[in-house]
C-alpha atoms as a PDB file:
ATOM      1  CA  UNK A   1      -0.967  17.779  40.816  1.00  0.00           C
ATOM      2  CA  UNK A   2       1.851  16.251  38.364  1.00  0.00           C
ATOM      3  CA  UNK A   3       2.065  12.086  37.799  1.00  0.00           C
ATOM      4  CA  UNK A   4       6.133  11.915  38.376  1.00  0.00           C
ATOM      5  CA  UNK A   5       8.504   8.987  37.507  1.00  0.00           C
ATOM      6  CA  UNK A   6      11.239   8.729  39.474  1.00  0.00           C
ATOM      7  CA  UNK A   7      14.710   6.464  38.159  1.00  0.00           C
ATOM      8  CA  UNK A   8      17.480   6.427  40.040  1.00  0.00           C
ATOM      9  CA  UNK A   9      19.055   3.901  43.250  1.00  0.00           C
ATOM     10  CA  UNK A  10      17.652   2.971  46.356  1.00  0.00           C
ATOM     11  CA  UNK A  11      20.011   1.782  49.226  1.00  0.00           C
ATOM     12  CA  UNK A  12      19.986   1.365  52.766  1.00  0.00           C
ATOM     13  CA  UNK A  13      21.743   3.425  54.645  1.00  0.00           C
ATOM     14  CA  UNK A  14      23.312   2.646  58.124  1.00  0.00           C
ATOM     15  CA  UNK A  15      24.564   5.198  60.189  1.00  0.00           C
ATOM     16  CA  UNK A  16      27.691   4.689  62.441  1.00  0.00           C
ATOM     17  CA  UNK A  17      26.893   7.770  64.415  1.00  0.00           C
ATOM     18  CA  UNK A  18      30.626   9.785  66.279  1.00  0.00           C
ATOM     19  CA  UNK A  19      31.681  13.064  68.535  1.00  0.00           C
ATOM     20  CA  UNK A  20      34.924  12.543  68.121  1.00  0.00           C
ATOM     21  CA  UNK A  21      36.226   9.499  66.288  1.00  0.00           C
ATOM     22  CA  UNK A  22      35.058  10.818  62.925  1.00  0.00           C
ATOM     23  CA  UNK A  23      36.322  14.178  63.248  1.00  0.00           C
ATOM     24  CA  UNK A  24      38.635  14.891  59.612  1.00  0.00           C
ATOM     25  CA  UNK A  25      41.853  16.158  59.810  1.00  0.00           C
ATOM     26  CA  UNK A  26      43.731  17.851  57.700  1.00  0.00           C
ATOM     27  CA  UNK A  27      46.673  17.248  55.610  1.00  0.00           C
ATOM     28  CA  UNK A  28      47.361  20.216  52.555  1.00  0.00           C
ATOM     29  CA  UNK A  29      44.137  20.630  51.034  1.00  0.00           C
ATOM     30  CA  UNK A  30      42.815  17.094  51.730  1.00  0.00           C
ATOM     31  CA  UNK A  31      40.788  16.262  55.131  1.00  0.00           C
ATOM     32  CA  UNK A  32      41.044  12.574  55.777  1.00  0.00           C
ATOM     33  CA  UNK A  33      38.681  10.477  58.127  1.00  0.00           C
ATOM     34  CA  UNK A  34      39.419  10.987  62.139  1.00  0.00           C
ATOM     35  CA  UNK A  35      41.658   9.954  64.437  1.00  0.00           C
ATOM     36  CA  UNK A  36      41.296   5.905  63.757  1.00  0.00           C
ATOM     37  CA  UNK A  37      43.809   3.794  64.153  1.00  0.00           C
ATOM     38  CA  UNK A  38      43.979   1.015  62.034  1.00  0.00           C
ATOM     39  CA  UNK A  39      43.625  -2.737  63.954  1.00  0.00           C
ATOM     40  CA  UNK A  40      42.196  -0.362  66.747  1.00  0.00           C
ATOM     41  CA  UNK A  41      38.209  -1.082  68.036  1.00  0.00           C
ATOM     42  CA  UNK A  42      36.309   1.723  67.765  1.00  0.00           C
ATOM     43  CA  UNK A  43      33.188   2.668  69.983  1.00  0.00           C
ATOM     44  CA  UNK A  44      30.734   4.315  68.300  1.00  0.00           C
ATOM     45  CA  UNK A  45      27.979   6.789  70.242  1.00  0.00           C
ATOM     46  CA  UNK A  46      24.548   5.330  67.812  1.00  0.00           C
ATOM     47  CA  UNK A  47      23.813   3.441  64.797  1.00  0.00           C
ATOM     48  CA  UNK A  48      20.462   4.305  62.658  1.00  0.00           C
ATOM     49  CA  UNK A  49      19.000   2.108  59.504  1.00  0.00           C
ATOM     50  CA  UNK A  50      17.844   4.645  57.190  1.00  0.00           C
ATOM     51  CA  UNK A  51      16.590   4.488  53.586  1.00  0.00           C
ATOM     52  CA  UNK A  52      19.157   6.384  50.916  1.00  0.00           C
ATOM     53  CA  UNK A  53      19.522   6.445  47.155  1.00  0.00           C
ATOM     54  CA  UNK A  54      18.641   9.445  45.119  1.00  0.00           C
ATOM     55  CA  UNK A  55      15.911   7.695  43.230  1.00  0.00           C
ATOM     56  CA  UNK A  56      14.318   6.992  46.457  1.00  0.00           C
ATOM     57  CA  UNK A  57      14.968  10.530  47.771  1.00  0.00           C
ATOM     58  CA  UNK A  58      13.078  12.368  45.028  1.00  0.00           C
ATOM     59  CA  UNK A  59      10.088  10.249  44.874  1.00  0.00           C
ATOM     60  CA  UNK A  60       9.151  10.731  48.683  1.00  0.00           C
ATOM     61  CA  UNK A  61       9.503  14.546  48.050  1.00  0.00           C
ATOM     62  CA  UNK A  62       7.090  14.589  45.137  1.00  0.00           C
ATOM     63  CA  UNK A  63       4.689  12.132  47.246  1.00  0.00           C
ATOM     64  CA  UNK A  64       4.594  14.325  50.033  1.00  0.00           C
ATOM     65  CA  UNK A  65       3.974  17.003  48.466  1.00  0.00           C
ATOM     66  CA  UNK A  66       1.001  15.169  47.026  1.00  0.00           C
ATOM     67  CA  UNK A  67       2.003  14.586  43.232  1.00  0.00           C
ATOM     68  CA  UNK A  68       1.202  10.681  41.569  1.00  0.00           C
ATOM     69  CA  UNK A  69       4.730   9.123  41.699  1.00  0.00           C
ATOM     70  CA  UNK A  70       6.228   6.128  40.695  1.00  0.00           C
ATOM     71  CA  UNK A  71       9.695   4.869  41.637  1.00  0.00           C
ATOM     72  CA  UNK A  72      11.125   3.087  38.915  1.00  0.00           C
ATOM     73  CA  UNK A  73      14.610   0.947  39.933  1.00  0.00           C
ATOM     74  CA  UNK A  74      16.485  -2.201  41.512  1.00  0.00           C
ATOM     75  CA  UNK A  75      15.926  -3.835  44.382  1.00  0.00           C
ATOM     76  CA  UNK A  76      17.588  -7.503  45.796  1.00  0.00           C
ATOM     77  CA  UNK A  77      14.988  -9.647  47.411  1.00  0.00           C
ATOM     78  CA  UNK A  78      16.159  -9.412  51.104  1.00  0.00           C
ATOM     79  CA  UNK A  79      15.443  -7.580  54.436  1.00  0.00           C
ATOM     80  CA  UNK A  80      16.950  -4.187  53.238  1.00  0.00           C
ATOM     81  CA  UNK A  81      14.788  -4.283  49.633  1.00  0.00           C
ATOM     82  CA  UNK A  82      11.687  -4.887  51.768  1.00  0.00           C
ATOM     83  CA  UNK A  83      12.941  -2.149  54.464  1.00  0.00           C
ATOM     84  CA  UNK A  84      13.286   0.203  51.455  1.00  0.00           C
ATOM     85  CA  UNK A  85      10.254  -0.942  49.689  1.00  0.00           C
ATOM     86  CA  UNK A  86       7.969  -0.484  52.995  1.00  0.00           C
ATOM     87  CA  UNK A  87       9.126   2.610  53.184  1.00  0.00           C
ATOM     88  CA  UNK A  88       8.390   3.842  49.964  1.00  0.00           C
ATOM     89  CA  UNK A  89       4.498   2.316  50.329  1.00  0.00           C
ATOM     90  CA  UNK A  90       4.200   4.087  53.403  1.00  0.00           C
ATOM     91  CA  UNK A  91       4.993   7.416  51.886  1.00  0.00           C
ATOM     92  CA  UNK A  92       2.476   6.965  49.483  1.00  0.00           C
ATOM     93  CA  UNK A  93       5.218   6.395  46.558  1.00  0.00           C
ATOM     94  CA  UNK A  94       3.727   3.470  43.769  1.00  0.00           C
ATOM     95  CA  UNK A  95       6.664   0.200  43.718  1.00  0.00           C
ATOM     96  CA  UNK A  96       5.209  -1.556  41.453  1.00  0.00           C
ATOM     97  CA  UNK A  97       7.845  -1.246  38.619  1.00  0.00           C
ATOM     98  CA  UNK A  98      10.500  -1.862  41.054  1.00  0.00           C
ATOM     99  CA  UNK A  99      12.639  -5.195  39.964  1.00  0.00           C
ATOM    100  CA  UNK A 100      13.735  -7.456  42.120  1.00  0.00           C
ATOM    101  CA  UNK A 101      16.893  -9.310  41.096  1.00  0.00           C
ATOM    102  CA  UNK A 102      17.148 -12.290  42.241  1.00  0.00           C
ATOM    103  CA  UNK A 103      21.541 -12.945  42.125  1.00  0.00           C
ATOM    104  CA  UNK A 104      21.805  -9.191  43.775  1.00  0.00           C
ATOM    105  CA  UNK A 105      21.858  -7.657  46.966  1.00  0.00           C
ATOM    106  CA  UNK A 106      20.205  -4.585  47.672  1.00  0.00           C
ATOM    107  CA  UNK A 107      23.058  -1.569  47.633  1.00  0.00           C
ATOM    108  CA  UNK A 108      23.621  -0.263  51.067  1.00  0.00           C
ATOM    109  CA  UNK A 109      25.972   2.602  52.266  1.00  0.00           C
ATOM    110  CA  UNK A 110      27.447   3.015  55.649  1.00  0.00           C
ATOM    111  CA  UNK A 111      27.677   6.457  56.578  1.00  0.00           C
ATOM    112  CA  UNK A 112      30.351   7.780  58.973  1.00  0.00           C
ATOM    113  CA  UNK A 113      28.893  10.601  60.266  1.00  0.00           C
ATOM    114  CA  UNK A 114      30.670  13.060  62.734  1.00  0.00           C
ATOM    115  CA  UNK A 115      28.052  15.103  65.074  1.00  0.00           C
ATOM    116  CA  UNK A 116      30.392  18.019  65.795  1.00  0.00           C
ATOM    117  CA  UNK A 117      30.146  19.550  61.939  1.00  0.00           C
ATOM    118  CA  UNK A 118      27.642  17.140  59.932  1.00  0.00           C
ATOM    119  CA  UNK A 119      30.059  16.179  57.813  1.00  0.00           C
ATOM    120  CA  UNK A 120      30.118  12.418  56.649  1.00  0.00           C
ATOM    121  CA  UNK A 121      32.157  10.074  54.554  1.00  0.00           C
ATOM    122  CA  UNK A 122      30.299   7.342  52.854  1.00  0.00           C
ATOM    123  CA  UNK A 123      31.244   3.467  51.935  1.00  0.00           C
ATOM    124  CA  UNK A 124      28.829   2.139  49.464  1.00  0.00           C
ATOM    125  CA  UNK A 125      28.102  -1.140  47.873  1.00  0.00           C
ATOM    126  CA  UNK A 126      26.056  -0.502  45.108  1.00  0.00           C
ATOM    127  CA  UNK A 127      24.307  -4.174  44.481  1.00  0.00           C
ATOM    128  CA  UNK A 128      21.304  -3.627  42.712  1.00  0.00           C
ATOM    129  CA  UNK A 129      21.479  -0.129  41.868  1.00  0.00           C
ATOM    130  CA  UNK A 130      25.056  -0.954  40.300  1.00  0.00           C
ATOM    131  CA  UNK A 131      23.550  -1.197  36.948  1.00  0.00           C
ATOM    132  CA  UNK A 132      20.502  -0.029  34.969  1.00  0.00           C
ATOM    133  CA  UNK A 133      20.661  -1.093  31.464  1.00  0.00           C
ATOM    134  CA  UNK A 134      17.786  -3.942  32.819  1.00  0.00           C
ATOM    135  CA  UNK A 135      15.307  -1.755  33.227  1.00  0.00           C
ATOM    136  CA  UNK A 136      12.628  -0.954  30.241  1.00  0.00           C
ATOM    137  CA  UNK A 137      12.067   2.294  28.647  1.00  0.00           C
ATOM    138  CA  UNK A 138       8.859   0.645  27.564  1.00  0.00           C
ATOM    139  CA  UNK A 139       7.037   0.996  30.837  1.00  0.00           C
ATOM    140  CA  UNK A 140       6.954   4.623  30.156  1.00  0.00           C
ATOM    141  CA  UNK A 141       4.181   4.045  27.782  1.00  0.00           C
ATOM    142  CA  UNK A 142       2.245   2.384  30.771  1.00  0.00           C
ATOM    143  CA  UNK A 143       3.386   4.884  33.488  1.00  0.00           C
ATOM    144  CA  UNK A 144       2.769   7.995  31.104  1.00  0.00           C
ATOM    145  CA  UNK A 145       3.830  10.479  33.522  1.00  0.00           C
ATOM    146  CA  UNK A 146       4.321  14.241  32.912  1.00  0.00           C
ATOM    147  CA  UNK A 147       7.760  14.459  34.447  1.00  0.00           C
ATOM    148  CA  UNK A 148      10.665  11.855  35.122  1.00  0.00           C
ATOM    149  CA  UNK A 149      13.030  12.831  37.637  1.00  0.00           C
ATOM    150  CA  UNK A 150      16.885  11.291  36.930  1.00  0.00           C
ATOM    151  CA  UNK A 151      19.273  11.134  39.150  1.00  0.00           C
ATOM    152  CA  UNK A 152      22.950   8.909  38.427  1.00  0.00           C
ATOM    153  CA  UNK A 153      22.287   5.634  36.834  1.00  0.00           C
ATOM    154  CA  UNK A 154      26.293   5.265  36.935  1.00  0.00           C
ATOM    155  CA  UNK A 155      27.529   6.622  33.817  1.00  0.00           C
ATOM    156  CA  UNK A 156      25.098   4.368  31.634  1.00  0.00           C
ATOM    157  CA  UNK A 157      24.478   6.649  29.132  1.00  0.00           C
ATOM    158  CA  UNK A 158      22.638   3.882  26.425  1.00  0.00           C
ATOM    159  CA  UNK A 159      20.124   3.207  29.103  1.00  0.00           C
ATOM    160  CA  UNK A 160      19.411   7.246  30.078  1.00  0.00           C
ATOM    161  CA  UNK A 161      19.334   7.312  26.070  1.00  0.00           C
ATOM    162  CA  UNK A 162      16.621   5.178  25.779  1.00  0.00           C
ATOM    163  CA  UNK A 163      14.734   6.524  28.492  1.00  0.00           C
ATOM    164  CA  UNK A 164      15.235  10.284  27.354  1.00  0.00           C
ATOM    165  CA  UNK A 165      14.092   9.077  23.965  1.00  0.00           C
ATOM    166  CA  UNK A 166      10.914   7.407  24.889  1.00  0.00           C
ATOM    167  CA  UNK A 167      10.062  10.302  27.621  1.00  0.00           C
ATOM    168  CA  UNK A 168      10.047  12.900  24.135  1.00  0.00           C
ATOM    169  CA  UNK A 169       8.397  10.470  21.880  1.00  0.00           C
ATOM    170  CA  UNK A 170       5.626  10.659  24.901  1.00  0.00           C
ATOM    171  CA  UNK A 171       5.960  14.123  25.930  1.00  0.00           C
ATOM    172  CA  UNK A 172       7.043  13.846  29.045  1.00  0.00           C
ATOM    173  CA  UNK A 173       9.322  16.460  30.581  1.00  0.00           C
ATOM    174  CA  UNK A 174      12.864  15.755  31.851  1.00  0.00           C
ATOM    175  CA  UNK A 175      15.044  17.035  34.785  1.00  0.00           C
ATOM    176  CA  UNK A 176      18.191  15.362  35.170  1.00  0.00           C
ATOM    177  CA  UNK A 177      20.831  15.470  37.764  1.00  0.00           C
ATOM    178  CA  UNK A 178      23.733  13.620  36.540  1.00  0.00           C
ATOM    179  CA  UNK A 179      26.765  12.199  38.653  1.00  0.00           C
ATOM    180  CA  UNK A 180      30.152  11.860  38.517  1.00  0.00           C
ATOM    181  CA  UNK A 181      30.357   9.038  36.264  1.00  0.00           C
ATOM    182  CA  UNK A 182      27.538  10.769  33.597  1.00  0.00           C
ATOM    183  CA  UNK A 183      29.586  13.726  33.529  1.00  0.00           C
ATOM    184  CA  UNK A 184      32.815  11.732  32.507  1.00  0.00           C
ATOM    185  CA  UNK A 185      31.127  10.957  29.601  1.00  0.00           C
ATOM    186  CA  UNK A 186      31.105  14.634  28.133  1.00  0.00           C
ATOM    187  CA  UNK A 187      30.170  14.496  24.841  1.00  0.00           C
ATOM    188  CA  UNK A 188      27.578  11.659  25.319  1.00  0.00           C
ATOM    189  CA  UNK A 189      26.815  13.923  28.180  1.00  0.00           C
ATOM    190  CA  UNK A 190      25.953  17.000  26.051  1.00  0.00           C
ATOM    191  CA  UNK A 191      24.251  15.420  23.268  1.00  0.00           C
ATOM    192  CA  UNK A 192      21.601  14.243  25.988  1.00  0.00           C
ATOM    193  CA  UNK A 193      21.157  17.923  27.112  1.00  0.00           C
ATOM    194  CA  UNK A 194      18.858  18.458  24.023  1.00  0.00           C
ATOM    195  CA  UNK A 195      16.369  16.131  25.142  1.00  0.00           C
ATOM    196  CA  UNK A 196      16.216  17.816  28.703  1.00  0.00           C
ATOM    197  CA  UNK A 197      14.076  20.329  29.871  1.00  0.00           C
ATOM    198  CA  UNK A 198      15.462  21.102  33.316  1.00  0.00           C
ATOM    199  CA  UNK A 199      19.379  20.562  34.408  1.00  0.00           C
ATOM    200  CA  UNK A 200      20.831  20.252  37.835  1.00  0.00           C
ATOM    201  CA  UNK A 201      24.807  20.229  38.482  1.00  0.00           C
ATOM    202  CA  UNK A 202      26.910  22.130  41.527  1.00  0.00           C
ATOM    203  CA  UNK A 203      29.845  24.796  40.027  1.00  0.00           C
ATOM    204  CA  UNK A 204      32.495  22.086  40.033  1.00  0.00           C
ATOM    205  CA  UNK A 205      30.444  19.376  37.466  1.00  0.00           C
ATOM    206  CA  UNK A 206      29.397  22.428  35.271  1.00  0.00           C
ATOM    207  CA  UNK A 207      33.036  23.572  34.660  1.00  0.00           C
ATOM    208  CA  UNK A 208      33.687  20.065  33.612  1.00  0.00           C
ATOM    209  CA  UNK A 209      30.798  19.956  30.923  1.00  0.00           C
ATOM    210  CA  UNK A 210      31.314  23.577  29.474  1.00  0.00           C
ATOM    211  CA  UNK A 211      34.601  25.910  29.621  1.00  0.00           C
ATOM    212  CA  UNK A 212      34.043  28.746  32.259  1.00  0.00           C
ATOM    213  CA  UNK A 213      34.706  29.666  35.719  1.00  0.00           C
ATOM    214  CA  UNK A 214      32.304  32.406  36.986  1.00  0.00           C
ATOM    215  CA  UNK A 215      28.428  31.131  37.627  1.00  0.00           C
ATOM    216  CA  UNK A 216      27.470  33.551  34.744  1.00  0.00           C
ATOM    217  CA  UNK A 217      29.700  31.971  32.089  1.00  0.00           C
ATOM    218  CA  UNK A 218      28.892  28.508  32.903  1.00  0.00           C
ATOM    219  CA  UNK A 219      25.029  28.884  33.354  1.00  0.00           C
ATOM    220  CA  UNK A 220      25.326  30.767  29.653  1.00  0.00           C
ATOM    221  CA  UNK A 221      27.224  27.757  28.214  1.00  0.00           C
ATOM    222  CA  UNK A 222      24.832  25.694  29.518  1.00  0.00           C
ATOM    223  CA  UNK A 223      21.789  27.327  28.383  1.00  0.00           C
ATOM    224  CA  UNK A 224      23.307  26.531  25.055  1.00  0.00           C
ATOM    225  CA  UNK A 225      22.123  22.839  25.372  1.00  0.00           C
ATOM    226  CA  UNK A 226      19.061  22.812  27.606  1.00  0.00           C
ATOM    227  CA  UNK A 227      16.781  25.809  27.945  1.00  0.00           C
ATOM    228  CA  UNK A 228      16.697  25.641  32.286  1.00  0.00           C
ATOM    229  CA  UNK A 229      19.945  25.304  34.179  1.00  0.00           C
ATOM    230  CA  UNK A 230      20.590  25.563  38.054  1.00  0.00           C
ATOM    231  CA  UNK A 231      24.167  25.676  39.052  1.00  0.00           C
ATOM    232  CA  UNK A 232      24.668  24.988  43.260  1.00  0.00           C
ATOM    233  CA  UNK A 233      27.764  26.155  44.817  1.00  0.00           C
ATOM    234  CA  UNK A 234      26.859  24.400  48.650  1.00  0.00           C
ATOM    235  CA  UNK A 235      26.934  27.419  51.623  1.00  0.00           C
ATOM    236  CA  UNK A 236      27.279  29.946  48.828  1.00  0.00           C
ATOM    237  CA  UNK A 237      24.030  29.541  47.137  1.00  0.00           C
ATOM    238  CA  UNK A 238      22.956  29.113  43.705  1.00  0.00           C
ATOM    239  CA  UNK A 239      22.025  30.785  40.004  1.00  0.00           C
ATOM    240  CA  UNK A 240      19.726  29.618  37.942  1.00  0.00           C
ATOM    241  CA  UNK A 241      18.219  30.376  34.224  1.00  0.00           C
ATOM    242  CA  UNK A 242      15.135  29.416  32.566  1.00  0.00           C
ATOM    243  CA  UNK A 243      14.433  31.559  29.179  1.00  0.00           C
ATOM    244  CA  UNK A 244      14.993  34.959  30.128  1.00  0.00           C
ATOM    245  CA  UNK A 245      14.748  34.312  34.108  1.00  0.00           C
ATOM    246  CA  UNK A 246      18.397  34.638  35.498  1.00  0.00           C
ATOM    247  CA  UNK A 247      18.482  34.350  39.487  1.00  0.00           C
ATOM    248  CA  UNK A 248      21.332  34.417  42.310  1.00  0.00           C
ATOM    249  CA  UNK A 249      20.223  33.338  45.746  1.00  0.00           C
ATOM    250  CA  UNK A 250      21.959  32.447  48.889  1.00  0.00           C
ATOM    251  CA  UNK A 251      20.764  29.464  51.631  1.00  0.00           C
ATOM    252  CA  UNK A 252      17.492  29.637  52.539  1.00  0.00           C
ATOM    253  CA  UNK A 253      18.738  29.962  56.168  1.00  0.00           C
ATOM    254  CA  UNK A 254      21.627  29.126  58.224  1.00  0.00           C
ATOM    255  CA  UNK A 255      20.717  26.420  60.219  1.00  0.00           C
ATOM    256  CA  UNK A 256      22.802  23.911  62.315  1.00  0.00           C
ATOM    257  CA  UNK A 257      23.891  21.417  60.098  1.00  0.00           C
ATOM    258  CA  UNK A 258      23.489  17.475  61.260  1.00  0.00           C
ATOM    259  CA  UNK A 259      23.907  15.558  58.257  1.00  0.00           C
ATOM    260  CA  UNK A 260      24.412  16.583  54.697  1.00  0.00           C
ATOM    261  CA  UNK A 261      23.177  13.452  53.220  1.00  0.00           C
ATOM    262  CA  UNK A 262      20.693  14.043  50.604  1.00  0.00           C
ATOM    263  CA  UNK A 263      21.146  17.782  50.085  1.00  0.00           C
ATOM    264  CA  UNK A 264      21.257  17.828  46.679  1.00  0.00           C
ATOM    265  CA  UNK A 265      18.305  15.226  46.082  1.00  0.00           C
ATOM    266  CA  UNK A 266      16.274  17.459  48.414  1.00  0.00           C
ATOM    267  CA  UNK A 267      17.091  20.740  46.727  1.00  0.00           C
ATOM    268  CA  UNK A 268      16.359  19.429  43.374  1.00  0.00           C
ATOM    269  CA  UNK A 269      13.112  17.263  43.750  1.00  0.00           C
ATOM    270  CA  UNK A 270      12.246  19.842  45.814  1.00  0.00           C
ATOM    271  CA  UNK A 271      12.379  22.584  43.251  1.00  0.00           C
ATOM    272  CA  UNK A 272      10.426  19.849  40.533  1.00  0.00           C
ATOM    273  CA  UNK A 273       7.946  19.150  42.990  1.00  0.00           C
ATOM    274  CA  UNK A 274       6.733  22.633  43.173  1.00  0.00           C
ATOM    275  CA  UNK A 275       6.863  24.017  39.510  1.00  0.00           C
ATOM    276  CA  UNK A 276       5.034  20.640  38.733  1.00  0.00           C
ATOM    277  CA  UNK A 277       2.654  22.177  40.953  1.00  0.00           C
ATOM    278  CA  UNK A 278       2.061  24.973  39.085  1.00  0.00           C
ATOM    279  CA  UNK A 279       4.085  27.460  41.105  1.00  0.00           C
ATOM    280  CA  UNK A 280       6.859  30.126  39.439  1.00  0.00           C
ATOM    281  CA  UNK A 281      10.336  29.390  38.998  1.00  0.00           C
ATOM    282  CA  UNK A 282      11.245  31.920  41.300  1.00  0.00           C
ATOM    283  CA  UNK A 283       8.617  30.081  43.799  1.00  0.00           C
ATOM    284  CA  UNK A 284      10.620  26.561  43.467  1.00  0.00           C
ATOM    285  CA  UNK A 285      13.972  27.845  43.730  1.00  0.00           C
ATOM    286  CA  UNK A 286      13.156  29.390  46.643  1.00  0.00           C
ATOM    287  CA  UNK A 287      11.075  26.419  47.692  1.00  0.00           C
ATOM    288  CA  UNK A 288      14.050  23.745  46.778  1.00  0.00           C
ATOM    289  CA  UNK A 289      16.283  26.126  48.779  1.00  0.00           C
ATOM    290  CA  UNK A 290      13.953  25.321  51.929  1.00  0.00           C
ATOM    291  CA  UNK A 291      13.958  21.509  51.442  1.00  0.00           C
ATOM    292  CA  UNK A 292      17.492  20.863  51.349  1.00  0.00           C
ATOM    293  CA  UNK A 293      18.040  23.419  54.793  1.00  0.00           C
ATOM    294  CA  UNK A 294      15.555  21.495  56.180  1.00  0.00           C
ATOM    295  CA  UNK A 295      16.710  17.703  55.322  1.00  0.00           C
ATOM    296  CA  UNK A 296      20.326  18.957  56.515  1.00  0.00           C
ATOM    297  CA  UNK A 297      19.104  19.718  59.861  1.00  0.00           C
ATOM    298  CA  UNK A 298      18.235  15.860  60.292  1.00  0.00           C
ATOM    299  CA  UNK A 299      19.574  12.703  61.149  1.00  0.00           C
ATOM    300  CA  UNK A 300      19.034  10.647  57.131  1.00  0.00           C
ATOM    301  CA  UNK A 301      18.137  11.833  53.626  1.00  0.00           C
ATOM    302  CA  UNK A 302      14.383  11.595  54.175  1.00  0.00           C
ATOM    303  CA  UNK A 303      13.228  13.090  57.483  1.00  0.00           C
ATOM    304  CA  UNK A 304      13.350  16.073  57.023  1.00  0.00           C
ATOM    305  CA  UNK A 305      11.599  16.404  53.499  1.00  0.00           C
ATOM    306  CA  UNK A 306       8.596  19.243  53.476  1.00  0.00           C
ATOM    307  CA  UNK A 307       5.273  18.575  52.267  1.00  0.00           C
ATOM    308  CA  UNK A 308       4.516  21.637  50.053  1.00  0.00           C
ATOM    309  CA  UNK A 309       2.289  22.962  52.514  1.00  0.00           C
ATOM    310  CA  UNK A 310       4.556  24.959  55.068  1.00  0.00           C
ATOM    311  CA  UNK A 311       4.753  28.762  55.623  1.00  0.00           C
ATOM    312  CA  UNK A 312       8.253  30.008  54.087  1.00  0.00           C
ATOM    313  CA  UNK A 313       9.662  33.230  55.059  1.00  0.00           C
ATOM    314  CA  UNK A 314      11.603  35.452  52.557  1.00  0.00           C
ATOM    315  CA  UNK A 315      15.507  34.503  51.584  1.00  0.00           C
ATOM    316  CA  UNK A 316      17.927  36.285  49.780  1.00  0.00           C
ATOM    317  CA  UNK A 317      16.983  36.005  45.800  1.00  0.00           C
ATOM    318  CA  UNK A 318      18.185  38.211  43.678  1.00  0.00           C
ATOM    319  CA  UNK A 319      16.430  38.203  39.663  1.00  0.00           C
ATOM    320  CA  UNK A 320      19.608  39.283  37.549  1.00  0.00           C
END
C-alpha cells in the first residue's frame, strides 16, 4: 500500500433533513429552493451532524482502503474540530499535521437536503478552511508520501504552488481536483498542470480551462498539460486518458439517489486509492465509478465509502 497526503477542508456538516419543504422549483432554466416562505417557521422531518470537506473525504477513502494517510489542513479549537478530528482517528486517518487556529471557527455547512430526489443546496461558512496560505510545504519533507491528494484550497494558487513544487522536488505524485475559484485563475491554473500527474474536473470546468465542447476535444486539450485527465459529466458518465489509454464509461449503476454530497470526492479518491494500489487504470475508473454510486446512496459524504475489498460486477466501459 501507498503513504497518501491529503490537503484540502474539513467542515461539519449538519443536515436539515425535508419531503417536501425543500423540493426546487423551477423558474426558466434556474430551480430555486422549495416552497419557503420567508418570516414563515419551517418544520423539518431530521437533522444529522456529519463530517464534510473534501480534504476530509479523500483521506477516509484511502484509509479504508488500507493506504498510510495523512490529512493535512485547518481546524478551530471547538466541539466541531474535535467532532471532525475524532472522526478522522477513528478511521485510521494520521491528524497530526492538522492546525488548530486559535481566532477561527471550524467551517461548517448546513445542508438542505430534499428526500424525494437527493438533491441538496448547501450554506457554508468556511472558518478555518477559508484560507491555506498558513500551512507549510515543508512538512512534506517529514510526511514524504508517494501521493498528495488536492482538492480546492479556494483559489490560492501561491500556496498549491508551493506545495506542487516541494511534492516534485520530493517525487511525490500529484492528483488535483481544483474548484471553482482555482479554475478562475486560468492561466495560473494551467501553468500548475505541468507539475501534475493526474487531473480531475466535470465537462463544465474543463471547457473553462481549454476551448472545446465534445469530451474528446477537451480531454485532448487537456492532455496537452498533464499526461492523465478524467473529465465527469454526472448521470452521463465519464472519459478519461492516461498515455495512450482513452476510456468512455457510464454510472457504475443506477441506484436510488439520497444525497449527492461528496460524489465527486468519492469518485476521485476513489479512483487514487486503487491505482496507488497497484491496480490498472481501467481497474480504478471502474472502481471510482463504484465509490461515488455507493456514497450517493447514503445519508453524508462518508458512509458510504468502500474499503477496496468488495466484489464489483461489470459496468459499461468502453476503451476508445
Amino acid at each position: 500500500m501507498a503513504r497518501i497526503l491529503s490537503l484540502g477542508s474539513a467542515l461539519q456538516d449538519i443536515y436539515l433533513i425535508d419531503h417536501d419543504d425543500f423540493v426546487s422549483t423551477k423558474e426558466g432554466e434556474v430551480e430555486k429552493l422549495g416552497q419557503i416562505v420567508v418570516g414563515s417557521k419551517v418544520d423539518i422531518d431530521k437533522i444529522s451532524f456529519e463530517v464534510g470537506g473534501g480534504g476530509t473525504n479523500s483521506a477516509v477513502t484511502f484509509a479504508r482502503h488500507g493506504h498510510e494517510t495523512i490529512f493535512l489542513g485547518n481546524l478551530g479549537e471547538d466541539p466541531a474540530g474535535e467532532a471532525i478530528e475524532s472522526l478522522l482517528n477513528d478511521e485510521g486517518v494520521d491528524t497530526s499535521y492538522i492546525t488548530h487556529l486559535k481566532k477561527s471557527k471550524t467551517g461548517v455547512s448546513v445542508v438542505l437536503l430534499d428526500t424525494k430526489s437527493g438533491e441538496r443546496t448547501i450554506l457554508t461558512y468556511r472558518g478555518a478552511s477559508a484560507k491555506f496560505n498558513n500551512l507549510s510545504e515543508d512538512d512534506l519533507d517529514t510526511i514524504n508520501p508517494d501521493w498528495m491528494y488536492v482538492t480546492s484550497l479556494r483559489g490560492d494558487m501561491d500556496t498549491l504552488l508551493r506545495f506542487f513544487e516541494k511534492a516534485k522536488d520530493i517525487g511525490t505524485k500529484i492528483m488535483f481536483n481544483p474548484g471553482k475559484l482555482e479554475i478562475k485563475e486560468n492561466k495560473k491554473l494551467l501553468g500548475l498542470l505541468d507539475l501534475v500527474d493526474v487531473l480531475l474536473v466535470n465537462k463544465t470546468e474543463a471547457s473553462e480551462i481549454v476551448p472545446g465542447k465534445v469530451l474528446e476535444e477537451l480531454v485532448s486539450h487537456l492532455c496537452a498539460y498533464c499526461k492523465t485527465v478524467i473529465i465527469t459529466t454526472g448521470s452521463m458518465g465519464a472519459i478519461a486518458r492516461s498515455g495512450e489509454e482513452t476510456y468512455r464509461f457510464g454510472i457504475y449503476e443506477d441506484v436510488p439517489v439520497k444525497d449527492t454530497t461528496g460524489a465527486g470526492d468519492s469518485f476521485g479518491s476513489g479512483f487514487l486509492a486503487h491505482l496507488a494500489a497497484g491496480k490498472s487504470f481501467k481497474e480504478s475508473l471502474i472502481f471510482g465509478s463504484a465509490n461515488s454510486t455507493s456514497v450517493v446512496g447514503k445519508l453524508g459524504a462518508k458512509a458510504g465509502i468502500l474499503y477496496g475489498d468488495e466484489e464489483l460486477h461489470p459496468m459499461p466501459i468502453q476503451k476508445i
